[in-house]
Protein backbone atom coordinates (compact mmCIF):
# COMPACT_ATOMS: atom_id res chain seq x y z
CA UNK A 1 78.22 92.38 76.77
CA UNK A 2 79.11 93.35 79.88
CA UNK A 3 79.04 91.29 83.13
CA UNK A 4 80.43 88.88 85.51
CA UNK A 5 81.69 86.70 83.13
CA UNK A 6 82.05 89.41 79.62
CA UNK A 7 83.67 92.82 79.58
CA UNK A 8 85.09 94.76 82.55
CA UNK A 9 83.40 93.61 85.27
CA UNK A 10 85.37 91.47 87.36
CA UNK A 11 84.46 88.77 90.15
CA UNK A 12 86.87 89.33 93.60
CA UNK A 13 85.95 87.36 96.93
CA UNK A 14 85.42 89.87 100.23
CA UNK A 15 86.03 89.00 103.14
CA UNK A 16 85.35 87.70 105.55
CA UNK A 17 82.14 86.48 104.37
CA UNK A 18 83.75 85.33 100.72
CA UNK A 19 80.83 86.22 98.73
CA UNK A 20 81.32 86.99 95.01
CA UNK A 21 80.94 90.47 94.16
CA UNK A 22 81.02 92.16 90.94
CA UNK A 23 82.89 95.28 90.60
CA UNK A 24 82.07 97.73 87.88
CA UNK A 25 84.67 99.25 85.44
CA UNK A 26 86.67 101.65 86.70
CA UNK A 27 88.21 103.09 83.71
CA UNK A 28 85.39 105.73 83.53
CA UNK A 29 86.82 106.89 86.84
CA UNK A 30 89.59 109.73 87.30
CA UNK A 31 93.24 108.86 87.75
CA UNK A 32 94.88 108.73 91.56
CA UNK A 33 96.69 111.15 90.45
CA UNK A 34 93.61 113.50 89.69
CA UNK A 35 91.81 112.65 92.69
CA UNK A 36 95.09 113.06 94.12
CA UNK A 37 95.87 116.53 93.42
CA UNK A 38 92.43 117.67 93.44
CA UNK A 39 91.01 116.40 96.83
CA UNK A 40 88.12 114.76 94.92
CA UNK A 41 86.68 110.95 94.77
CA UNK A 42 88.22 108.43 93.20
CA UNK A 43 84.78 107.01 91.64
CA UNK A 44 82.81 110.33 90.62
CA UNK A 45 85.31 112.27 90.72
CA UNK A 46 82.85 115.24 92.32
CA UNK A 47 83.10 115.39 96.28
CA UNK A 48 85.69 115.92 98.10
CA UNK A 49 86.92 113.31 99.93
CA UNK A 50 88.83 115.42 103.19
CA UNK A 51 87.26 116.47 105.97
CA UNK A 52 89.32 118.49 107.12
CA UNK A 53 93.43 118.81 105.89
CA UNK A 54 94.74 115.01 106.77
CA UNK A 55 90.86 113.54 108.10
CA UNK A 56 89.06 111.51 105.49
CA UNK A 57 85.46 112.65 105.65
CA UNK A 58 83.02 109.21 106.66
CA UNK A 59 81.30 108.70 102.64
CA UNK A 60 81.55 111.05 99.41
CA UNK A 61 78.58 113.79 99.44
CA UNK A 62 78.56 113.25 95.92
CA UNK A 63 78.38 109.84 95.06
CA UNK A 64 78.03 107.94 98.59
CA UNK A 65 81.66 105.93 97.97
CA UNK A 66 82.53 104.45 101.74
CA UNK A 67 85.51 106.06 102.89
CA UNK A 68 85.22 104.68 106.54
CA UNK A 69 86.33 101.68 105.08
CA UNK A 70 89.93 102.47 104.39
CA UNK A 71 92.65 102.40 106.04
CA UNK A 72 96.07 103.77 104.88
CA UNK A 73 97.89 101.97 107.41
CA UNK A 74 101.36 103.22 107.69
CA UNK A 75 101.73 103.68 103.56
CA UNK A 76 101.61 107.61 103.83
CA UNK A 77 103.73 108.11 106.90
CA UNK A 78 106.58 106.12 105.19
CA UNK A 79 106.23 107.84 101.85
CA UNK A 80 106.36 111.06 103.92
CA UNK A 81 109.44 110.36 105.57
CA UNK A 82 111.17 109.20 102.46
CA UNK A 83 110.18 111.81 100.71
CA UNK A 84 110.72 114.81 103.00
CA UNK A 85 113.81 113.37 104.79
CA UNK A 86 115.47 112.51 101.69
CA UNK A 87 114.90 116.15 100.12
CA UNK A 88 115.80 117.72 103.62
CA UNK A 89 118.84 115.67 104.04
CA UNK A 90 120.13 116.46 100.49
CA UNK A 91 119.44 120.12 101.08
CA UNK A 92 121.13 120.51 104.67
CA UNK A 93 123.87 118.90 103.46
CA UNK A 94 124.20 121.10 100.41
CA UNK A 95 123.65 124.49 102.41
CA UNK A 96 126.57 122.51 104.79
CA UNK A 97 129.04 122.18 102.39
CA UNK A 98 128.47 125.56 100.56
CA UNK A 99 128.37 127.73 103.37
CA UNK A 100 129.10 126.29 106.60
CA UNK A 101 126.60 127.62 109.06
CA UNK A 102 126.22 127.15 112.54
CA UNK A 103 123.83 124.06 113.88
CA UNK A 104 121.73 126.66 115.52
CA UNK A 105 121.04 127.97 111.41
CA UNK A 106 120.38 124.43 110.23
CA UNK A 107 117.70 124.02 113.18
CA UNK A 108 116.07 127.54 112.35
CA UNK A 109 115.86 126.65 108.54
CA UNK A 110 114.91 123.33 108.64
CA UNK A 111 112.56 122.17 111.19
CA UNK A 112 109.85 124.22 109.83
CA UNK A 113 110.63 122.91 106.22
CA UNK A 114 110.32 119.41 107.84
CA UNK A 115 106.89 120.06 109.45
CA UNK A 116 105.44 122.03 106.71
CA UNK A 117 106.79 119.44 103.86
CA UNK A 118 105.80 116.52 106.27
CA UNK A 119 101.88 117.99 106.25
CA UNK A 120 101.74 119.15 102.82
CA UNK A 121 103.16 115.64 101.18
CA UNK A 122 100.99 113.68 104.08
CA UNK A 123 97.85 115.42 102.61
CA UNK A 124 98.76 114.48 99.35
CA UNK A 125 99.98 110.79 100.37
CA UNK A 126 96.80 110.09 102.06
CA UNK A 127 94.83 111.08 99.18
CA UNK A 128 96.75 109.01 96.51
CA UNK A 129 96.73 106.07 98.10
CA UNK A 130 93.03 105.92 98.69
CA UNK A 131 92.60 107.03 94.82
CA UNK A 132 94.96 103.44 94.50
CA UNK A 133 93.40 101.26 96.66
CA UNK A 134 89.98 102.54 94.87
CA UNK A 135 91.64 101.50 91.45
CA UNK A 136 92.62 98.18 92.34
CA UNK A 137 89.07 97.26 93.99
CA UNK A 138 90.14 97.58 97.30
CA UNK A 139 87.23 100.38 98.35
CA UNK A 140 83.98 98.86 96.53
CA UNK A 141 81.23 97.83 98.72
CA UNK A 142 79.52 94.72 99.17
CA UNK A 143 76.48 94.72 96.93
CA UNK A 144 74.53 92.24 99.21
């Protein structure tokens, strides 16, 4: 028996009008990960949920999930730059210590490996942490 006291369902307060709303399961739903890699919704796992590369489009065309709603904050940017920076760093100084090239060589090689790694993992970022947020009830909708 399913419901807001049996099974899966579970009772969180929203704000800011503290209502009760029951969230369904969302075991049945595909992994951050998947929705993740693939660019697809968290709940149905169908539409896509990008506009247009790092843009989140308004609702899913598939299943009508609010998108609008969430907000990243500043989660993304910092996994970007510990990501990216981290690899780069390890890499320049790698390239440094095996073959010494001049600074004008560094520059050349890796400030377009920062930009492109820096959009590329953003993309991906974004998308994972909506996928989360979805997962731990932070995207359902009010019911009322």
């Amino acid at each position: 028996m399913n419901g807001p006291l049996h099974g899966p369902a579970r009772a969180v307060f929203l704000e800011p009008s503290r209502k009760i709303a029951y969230l369904k399961d969302v075991s049945d739903s595909i992994s951050p990960t998947e929705a993740c890699l693939s660019g697809r919704c968290p709940r149905c796992g169908e539409g896509r949920i990008f506009a247009s590369w790092l843009q989140f489009r308004a609702a899913c065309p598939a299943c009508g999930l609010d998108l609008s709603r969430h907000d990243n904050g500043d989660g993304p940017a910092y996994l970007t730059i510990c990501v990216v920076g981290g690899l780069i760093t390890v890499l320049a100084a790698l390239v440094e210590i095996r073959f010494a090239p001049p600074y004008w060589l560094h520059r050349l090689l890796w400030l377009p490996l920062v930009i492109l790694g820096s959009v590329v993992i953003l993309h991906y970022a974004k998308a994972w942490l909506l996928a989360a947020s979805f997962r731990h009830h932070r995207l359902e909708e009010d019911p009322s």
